[in-house]
C-alpha atoms as a PDB file:
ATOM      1  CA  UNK A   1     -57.384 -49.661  80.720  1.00  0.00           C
ATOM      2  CA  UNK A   2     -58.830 -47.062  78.662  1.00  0.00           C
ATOM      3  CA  UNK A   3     -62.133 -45.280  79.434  1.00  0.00           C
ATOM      4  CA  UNK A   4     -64.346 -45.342  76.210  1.00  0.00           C
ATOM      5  CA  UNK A   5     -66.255 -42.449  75.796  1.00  0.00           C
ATOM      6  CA  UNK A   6     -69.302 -44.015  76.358  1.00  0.00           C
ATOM      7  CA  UNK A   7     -68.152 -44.891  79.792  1.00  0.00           C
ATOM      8  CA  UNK A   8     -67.334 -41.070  80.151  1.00  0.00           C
ATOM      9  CA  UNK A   9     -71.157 -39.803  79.284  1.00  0.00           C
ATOM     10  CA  UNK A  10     -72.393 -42.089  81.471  1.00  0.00           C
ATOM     11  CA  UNK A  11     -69.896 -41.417  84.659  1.00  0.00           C
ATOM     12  CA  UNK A  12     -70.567 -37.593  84.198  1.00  0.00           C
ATOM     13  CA  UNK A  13     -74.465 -38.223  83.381  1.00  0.00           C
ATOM     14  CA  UNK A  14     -73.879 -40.220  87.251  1.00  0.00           C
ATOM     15  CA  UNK A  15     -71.680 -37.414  88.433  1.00  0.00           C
ATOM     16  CA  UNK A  16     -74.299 -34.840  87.577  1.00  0.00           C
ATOM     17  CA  UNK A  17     -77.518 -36.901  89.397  1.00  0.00           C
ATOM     18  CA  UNK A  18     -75.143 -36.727  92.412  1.00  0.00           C
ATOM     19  CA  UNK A  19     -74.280 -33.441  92.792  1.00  0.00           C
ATOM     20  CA  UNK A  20     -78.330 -31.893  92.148  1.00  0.00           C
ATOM     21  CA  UNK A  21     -79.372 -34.360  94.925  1.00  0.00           C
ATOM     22  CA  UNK A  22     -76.627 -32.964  97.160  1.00  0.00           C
ATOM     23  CA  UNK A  23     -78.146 -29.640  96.074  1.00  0.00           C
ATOM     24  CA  UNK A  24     -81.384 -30.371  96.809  1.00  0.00           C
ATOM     25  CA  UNK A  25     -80.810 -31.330 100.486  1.00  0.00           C
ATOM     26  CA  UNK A  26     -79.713 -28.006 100.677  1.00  0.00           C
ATOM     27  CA  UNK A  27     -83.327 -26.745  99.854  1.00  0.00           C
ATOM     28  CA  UNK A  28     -85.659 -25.003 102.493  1.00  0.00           C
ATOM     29  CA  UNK A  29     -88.270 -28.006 102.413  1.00  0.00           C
ATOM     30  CA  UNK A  30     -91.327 -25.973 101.472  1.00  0.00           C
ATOM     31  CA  UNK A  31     -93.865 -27.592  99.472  1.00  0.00           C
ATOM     32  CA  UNK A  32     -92.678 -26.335  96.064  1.00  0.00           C
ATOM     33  CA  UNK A  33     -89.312 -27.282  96.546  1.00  0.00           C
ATOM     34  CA  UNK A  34     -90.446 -31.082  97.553  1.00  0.00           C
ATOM     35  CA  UNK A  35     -92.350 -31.293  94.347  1.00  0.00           C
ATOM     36  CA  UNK A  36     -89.738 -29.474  92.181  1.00  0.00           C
ATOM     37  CA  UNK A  37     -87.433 -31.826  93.829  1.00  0.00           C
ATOM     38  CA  UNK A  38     -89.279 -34.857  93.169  1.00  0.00           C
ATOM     39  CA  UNK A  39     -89.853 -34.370  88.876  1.00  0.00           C
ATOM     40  CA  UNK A  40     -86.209 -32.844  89.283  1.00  0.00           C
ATOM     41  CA  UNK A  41     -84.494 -36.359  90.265  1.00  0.00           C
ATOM     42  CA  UNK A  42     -86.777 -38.458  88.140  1.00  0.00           C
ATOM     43  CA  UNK A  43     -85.780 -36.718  84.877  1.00  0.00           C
ATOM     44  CA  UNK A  44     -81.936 -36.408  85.608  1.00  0.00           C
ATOM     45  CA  UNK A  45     -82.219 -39.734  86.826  1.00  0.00           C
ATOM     46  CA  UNK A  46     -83.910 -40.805  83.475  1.00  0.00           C
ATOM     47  CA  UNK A  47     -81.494 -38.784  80.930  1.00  0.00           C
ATOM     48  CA  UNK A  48     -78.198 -41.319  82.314  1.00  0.00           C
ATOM     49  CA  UNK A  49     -80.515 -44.481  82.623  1.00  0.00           C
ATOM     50  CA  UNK A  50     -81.675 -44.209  79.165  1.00  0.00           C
ATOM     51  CA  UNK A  51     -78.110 -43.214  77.970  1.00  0.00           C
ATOM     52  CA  UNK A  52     -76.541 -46.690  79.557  1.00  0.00           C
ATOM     53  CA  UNK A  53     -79.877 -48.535  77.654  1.00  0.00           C
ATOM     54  CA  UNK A  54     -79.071 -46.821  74.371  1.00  0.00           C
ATOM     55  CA  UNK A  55     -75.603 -48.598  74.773  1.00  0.00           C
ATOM     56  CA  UNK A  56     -76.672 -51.833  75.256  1.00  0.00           C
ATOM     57  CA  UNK A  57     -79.469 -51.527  72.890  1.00  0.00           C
ATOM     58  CA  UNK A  58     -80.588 -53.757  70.234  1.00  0.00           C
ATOM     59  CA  UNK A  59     -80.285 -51.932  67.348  1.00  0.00           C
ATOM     60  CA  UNK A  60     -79.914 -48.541  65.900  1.00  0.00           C
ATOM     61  CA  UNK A  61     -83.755 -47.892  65.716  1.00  0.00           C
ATOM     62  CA  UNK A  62     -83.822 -48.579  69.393  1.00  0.00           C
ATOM     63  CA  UNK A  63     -80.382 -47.260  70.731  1.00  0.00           C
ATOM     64  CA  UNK A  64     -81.905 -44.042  68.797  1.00  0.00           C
ATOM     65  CA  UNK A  65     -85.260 -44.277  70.921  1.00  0.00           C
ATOM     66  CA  UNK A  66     -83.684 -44.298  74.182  1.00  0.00           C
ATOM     67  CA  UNK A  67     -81.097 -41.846  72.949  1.00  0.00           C
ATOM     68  CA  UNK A  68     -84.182 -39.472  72.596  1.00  0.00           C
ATOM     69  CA  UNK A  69     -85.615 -39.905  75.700  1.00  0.00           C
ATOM     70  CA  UNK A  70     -82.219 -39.120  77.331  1.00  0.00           C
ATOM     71  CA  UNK A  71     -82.323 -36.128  75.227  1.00  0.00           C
ATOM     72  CA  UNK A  72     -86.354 -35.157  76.712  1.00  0.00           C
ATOM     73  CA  UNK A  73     -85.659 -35.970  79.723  1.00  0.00           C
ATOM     74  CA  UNK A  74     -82.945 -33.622  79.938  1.00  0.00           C
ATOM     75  CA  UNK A  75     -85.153 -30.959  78.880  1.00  0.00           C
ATOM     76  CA  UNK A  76     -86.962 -31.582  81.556  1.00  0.00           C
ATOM     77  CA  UNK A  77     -84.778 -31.549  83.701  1.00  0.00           C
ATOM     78  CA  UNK A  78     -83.629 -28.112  82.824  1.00  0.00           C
ATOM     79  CA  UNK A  79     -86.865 -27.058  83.452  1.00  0.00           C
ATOM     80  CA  UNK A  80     -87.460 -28.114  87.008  1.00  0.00           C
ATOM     81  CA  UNK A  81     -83.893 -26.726  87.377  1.00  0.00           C
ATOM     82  CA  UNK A  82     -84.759 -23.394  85.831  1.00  0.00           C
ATOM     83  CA  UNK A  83     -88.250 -23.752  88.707  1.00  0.00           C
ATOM     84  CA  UNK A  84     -86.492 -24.219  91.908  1.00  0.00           C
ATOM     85  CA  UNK A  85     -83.914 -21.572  90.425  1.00  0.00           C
ATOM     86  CA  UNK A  86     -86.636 -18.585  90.144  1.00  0.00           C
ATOM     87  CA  UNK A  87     -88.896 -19.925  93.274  1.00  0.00           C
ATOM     88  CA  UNK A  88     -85.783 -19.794  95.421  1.00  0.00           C
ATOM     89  CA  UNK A  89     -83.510 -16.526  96.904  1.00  0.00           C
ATOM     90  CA  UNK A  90     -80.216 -17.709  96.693  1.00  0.00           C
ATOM     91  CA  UNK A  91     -78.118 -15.263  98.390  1.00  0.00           C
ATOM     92  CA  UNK A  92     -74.814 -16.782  95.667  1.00  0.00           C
ATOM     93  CA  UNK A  93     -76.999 -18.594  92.910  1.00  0.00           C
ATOM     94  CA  UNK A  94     -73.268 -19.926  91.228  1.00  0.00           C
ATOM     95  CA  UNK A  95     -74.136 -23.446  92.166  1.00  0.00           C
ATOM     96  CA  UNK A  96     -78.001 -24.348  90.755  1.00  0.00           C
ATOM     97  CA  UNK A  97     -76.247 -21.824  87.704  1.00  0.00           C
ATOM     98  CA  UNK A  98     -73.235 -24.790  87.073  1.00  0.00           C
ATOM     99  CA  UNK A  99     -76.353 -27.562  87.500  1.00  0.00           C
ATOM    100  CA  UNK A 100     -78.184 -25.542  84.999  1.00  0.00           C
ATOM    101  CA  UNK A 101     -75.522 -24.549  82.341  1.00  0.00           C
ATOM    102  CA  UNK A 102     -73.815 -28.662  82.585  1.00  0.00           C
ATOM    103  CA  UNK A 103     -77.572 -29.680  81.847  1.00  0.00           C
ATOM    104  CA  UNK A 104     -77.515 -27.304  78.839  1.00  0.00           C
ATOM    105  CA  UNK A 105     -74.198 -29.428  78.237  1.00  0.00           C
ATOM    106  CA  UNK A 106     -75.971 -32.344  78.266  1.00  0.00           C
ATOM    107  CA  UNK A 107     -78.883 -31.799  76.031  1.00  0.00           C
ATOM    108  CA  UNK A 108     -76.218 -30.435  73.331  1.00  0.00           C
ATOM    109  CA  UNK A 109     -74.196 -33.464  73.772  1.00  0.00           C
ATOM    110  CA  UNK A 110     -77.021 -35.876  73.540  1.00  0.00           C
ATOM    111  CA  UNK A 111     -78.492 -33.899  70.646  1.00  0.00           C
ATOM    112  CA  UNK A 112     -74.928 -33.972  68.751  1.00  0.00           C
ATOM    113  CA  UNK A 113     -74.999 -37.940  68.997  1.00  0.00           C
ATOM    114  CA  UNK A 114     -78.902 -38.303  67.722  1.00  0.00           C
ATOM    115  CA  UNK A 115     -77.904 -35.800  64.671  1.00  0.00           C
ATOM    116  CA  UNK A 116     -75.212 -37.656  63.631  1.00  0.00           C
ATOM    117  CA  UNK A 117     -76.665 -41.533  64.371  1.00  0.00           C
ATOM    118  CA  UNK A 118     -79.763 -39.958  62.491  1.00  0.00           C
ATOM    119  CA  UNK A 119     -77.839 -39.432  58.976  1.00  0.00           C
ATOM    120  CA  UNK A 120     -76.159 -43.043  58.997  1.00  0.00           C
END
């Protein structure tokens, strides 16, 4: 059976919540971190659970909506990303870099599906 590529955007949005929680038990547990931590896993967690609403939406005003908030919240999670990146030394900072950069990803996929649902 054939994977549609919604079903692809919303395994990797999955794959990608996985792997920064697995990075952020990796985290010295200082006070920051918790906190950074905490808004970090709402908003990732937020950009794929508003991607799998947009495809069961109603209609294209709301499908759009929650397409939008997918997009915001992936913003923010770039930023909380971007935060635990600069408050941290990382002796090899390749991994939070590949969290960061398939983030960026993301928020260019997400924006390339608004842009084009917003000239129909």
């Amino acid at each position: 059976m054939a994977v549609s590529k919604y079903q692809e955007l919303e395994d990797r949005t999955l794959k990608f919540a996985i792997s920064v929680r697995k990075f952020i038990k990796k985290l010295p547990r200082d006070i920051g971190n918790i906190e950074d931590s905490k808004q970090v896993v709402r908003s990732l967690g937020s950009v794929g659970a508003n991607y799998i609403e947009a495809n069961e939406s109603l209609g294209d005003k709301d499908k759009l909506m929650r397409l939008r908030i997918s997009r915001k919240e992936c913003k923010e999670t770039i930023f909380w990303l971007k935060c635990i990146k600069a408050s941290n030394d990382f002796s090899d900072d390749h991994e939070i870099g590949l969290l960061i950069r398939e983030s960026e990803e993301l928020l260019k996929i997400l924006s390339s599906i608004i842009d084009r649902l917003s000239r129909k």
